[in-house]
PDB file of N, CA and C in Angstrom:
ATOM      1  N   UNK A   1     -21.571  -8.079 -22.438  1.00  0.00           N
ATOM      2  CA  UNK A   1     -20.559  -7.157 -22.895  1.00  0.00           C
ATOM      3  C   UNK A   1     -19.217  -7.523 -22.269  1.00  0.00           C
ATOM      4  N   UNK A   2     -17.962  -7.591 -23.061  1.00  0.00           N
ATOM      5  CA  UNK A   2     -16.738  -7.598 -22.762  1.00  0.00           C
ATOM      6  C   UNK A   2     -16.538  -6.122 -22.351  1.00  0.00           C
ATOM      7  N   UNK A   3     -15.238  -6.691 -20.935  1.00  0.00           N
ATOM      8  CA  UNK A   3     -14.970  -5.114 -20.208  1.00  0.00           C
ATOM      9  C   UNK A   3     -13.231  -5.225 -20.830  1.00  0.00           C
ATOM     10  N   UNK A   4     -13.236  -4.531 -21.503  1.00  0.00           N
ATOM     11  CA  UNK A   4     -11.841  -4.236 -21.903  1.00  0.00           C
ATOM     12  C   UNK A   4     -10.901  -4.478 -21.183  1.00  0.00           C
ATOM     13  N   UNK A   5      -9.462  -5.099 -21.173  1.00  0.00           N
ATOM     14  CA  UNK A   5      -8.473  -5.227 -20.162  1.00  0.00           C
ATOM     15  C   UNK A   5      -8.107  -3.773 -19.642  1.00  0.00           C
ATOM     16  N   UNK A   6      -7.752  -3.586 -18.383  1.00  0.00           N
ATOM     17  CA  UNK A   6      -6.660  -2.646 -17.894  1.00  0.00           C
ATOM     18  C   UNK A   6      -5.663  -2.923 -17.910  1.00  0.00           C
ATOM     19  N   UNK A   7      -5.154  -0.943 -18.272  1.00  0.00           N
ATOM     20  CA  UNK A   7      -3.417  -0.812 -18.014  1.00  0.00           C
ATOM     21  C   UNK A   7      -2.968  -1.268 -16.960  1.00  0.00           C
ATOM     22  N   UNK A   8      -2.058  -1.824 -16.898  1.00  0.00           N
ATOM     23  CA  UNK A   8      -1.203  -1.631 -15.477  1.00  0.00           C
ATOM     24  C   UNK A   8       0.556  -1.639 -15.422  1.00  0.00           C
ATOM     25  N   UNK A   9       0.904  -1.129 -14.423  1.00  0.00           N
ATOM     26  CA  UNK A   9       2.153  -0.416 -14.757  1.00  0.00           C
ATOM     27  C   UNK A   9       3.186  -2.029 -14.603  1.00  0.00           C
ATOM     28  N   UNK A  10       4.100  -2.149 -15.223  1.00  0.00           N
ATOM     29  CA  UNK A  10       5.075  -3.235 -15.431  1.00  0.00           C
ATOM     30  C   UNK A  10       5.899  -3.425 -13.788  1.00  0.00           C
ATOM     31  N   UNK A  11       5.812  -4.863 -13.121  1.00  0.00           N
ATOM     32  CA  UNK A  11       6.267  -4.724 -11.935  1.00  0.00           C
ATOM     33  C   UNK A  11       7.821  -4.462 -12.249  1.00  0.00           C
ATOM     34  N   UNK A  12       8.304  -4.799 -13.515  1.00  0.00           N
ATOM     35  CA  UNK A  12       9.569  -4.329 -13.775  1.00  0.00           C
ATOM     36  C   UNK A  12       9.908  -3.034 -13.680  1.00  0.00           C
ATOM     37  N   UNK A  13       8.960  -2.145 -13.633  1.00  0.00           N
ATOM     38  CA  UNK A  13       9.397  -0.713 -13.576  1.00  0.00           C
ATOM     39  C   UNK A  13       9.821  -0.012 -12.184  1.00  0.00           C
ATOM     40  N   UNK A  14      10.590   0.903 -11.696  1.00  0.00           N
ATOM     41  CA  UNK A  14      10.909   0.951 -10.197  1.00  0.00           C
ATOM     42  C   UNK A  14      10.182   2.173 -10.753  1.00  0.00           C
ATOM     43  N   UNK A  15       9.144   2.639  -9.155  1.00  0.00           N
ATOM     44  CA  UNK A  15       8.819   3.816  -8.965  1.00  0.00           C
ATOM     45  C   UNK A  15       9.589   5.480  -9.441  1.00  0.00           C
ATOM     46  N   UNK A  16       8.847   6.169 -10.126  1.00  0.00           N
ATOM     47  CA  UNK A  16       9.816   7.240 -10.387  1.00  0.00           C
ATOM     48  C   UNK A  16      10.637   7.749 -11.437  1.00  0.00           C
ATOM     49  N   UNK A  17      10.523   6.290 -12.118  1.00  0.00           N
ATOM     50  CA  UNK A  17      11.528   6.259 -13.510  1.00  0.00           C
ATOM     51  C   UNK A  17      10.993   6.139 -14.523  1.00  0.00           C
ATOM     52  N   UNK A  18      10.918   5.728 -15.667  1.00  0.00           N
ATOM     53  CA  UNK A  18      10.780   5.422 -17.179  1.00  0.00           C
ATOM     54  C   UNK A  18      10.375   3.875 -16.547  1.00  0.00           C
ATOM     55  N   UNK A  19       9.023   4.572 -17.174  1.00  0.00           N
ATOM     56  CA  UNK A  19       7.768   3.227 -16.695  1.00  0.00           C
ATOM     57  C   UNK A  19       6.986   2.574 -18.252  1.00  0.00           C
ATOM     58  N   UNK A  20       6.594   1.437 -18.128  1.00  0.00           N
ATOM     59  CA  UNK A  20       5.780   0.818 -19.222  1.00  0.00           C
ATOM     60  C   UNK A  20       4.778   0.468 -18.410  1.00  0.00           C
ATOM     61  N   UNK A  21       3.614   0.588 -19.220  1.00  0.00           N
ATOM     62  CA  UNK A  21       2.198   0.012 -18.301  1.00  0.00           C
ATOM     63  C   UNK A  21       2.266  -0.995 -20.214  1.00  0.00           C
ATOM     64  N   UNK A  22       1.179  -2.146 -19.819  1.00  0.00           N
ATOM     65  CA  UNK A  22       1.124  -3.369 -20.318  1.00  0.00           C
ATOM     66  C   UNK A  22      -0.977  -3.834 -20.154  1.00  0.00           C
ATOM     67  N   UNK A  23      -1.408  -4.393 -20.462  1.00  0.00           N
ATOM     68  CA  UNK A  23      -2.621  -4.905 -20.524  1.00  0.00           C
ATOM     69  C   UNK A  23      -2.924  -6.249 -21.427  1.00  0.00           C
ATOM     70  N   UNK A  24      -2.966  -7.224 -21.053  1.00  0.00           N
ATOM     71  CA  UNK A  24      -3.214  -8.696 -21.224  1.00  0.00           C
ATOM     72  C   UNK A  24      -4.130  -8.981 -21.993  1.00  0.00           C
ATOM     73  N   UNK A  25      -4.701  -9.539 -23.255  1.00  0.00           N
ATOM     74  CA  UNK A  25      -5.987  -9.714 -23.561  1.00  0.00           C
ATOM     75  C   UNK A  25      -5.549 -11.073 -24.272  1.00  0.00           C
ATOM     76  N   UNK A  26      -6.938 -12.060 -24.224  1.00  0.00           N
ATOM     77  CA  UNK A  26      -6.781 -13.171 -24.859  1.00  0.00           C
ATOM     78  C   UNK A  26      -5.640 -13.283 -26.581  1.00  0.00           C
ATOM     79  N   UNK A  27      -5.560 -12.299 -26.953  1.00  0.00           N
ATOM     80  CA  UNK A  27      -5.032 -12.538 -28.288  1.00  0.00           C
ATOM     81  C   UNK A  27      -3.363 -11.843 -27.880  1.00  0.00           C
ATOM     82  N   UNK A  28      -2.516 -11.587 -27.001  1.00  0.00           N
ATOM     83  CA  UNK A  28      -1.527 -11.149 -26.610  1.00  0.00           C
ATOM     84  C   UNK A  28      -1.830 -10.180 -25.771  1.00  0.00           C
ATOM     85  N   UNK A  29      -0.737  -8.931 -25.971  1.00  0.00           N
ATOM     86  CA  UNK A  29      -0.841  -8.040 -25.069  1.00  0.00           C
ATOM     87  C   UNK A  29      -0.418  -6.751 -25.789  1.00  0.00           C
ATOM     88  N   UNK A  30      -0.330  -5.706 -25.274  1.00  0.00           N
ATOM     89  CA  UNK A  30      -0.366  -3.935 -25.437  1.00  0.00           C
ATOM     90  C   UNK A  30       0.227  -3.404 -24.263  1.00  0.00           C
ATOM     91  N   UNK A  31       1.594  -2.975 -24.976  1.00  0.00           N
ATOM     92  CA  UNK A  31       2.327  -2.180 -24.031  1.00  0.00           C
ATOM     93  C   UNK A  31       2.623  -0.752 -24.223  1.00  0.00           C
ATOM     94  N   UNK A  32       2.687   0.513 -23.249  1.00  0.00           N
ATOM     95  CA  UNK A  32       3.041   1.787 -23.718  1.00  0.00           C
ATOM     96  C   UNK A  32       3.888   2.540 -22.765  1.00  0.00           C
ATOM     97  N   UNK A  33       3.628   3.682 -23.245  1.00  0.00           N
ATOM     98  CA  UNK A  33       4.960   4.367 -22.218  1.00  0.00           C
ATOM     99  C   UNK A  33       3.895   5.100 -21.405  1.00  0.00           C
ATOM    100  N   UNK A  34       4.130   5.372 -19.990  1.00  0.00           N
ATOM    101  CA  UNK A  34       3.467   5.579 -18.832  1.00  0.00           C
ATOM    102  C   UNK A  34       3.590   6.649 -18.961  1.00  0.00           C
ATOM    103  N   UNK A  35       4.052   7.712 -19.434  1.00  0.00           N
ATOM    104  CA  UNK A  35       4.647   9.104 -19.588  1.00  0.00           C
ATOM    105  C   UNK A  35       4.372   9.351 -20.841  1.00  0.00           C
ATOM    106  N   UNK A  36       4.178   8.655 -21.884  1.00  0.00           N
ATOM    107  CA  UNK A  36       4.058   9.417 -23.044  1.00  0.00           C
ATOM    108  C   UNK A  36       2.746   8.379 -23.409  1.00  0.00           C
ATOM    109  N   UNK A  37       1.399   8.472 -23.147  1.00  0.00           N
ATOM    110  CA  UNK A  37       0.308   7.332 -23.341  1.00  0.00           C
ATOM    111  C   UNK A  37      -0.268   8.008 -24.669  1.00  0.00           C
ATOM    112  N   UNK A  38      -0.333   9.248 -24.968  1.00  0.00           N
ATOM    113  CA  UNK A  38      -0.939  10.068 -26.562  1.00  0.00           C
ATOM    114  C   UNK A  38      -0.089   9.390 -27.227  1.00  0.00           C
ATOM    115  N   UNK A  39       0.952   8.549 -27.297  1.00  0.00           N
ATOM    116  CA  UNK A  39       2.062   8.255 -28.346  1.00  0.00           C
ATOM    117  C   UNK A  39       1.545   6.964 -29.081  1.00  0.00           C
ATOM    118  N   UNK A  40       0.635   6.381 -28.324  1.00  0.00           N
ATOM    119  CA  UNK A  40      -0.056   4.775 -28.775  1.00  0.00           C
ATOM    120  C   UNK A  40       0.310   4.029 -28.065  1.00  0.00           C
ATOM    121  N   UNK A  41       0.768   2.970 -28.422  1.00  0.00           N
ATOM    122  CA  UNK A  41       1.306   1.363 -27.909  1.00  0.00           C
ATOM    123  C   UNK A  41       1.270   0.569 -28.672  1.00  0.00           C
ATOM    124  N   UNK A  42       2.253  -0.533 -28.546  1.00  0.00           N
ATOM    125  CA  UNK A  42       2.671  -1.812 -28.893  1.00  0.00           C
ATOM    126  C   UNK A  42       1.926  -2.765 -28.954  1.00  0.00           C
ATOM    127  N   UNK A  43       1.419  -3.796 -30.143  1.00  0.00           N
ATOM    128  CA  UNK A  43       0.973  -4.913 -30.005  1.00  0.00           C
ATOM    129  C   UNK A  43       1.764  -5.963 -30.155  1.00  0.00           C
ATOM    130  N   UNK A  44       1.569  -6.825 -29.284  1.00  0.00           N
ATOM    131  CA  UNK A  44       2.554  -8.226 -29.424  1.00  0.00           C
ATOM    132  C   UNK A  44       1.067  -9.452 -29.694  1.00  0.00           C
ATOM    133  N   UNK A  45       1.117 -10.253 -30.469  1.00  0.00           N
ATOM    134  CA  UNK A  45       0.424 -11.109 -30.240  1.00  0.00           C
ATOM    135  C   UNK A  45       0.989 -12.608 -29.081  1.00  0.00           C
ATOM    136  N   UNK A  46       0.097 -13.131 -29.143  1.00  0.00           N
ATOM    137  CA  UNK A  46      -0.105 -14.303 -27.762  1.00  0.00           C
ATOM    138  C   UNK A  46       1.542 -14.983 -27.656  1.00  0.00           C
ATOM    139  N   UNK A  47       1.817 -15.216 -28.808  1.00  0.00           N
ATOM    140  CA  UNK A  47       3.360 -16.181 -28.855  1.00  0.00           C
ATOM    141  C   UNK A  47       4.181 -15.168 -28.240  1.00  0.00           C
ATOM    142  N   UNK A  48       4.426 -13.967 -29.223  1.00  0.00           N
ATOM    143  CA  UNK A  48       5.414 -12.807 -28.757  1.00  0.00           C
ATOM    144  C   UNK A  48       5.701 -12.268 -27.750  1.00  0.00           C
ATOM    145  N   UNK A  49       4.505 -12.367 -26.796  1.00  0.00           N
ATOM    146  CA  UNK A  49       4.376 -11.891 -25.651  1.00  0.00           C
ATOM    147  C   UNK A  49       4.562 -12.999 -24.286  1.00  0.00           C
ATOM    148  N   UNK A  50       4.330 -13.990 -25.069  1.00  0.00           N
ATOM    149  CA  UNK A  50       5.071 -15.171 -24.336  1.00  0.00           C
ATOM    150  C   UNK A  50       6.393 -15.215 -24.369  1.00  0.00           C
ATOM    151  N   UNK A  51       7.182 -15.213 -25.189  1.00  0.00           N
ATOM    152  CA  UNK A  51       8.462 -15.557 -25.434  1.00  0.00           C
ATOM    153  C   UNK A  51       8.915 -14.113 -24.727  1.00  0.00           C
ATOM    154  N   UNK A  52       8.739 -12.601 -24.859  1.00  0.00           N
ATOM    155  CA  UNK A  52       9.401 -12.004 -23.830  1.00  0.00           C
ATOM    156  C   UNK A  52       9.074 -12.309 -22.521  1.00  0.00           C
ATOM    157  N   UNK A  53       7.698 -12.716 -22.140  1.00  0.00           N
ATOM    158  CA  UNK A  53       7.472 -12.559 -20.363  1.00  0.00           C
ATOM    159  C   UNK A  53       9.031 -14.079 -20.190  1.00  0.00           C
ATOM    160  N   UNK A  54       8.795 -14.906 -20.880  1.00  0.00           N
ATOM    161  CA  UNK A  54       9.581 -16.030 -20.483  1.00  0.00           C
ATOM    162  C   UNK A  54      11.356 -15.590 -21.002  1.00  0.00           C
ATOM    163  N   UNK A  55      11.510 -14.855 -21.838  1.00  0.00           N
ATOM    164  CA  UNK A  55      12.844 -14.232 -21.542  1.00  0.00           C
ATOM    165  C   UNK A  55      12.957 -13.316 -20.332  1.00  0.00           C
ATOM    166  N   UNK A  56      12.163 -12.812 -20.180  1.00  0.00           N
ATOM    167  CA  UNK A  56      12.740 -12.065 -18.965  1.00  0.00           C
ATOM    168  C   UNK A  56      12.652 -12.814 -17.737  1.00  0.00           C
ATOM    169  N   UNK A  57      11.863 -13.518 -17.648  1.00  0.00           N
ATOM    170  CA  UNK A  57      11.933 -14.558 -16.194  1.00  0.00           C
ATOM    171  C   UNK A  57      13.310 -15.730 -16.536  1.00  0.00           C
ATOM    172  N   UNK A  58      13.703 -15.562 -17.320  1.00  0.00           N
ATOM    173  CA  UNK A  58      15.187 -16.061 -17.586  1.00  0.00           C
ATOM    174  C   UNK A  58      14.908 -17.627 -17.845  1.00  0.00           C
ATOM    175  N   UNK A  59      13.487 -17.768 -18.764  1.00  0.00           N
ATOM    176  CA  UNK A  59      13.159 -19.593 -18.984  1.00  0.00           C
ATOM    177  C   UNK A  59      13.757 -20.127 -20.527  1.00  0.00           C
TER     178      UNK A  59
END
């Protein structure tokens, strides 16, 4: 049996504020709002989610 990825909160987020939690899985990733999680979340597939982690690390 596959164990589903975990949430985990974005190290981009500072304690306290307007947070995104994120979860990794072979086919991209799933991001949501830490505060509003009944609302759903975001799918990015594998490329998409590449090209932001590597925009934001400024590559």
């Amino acid at each position: 049996m596959i164990t589903p990825p975990e949430w985990h909160k974005s190290s981009y987020s500072p304690n306290g504020s307007n947070c995104v939690e994120a979860r990794e899985h072979i086919g991209g990733a799933d991001v949501r709002d830490t505060q509003n999680r009944e609302a759903g979340h975001l799918e990015f597939t594998r490329s998409e989610w590449t090209a932001l982690v590597n925009a934001v690390r400024g590559r």
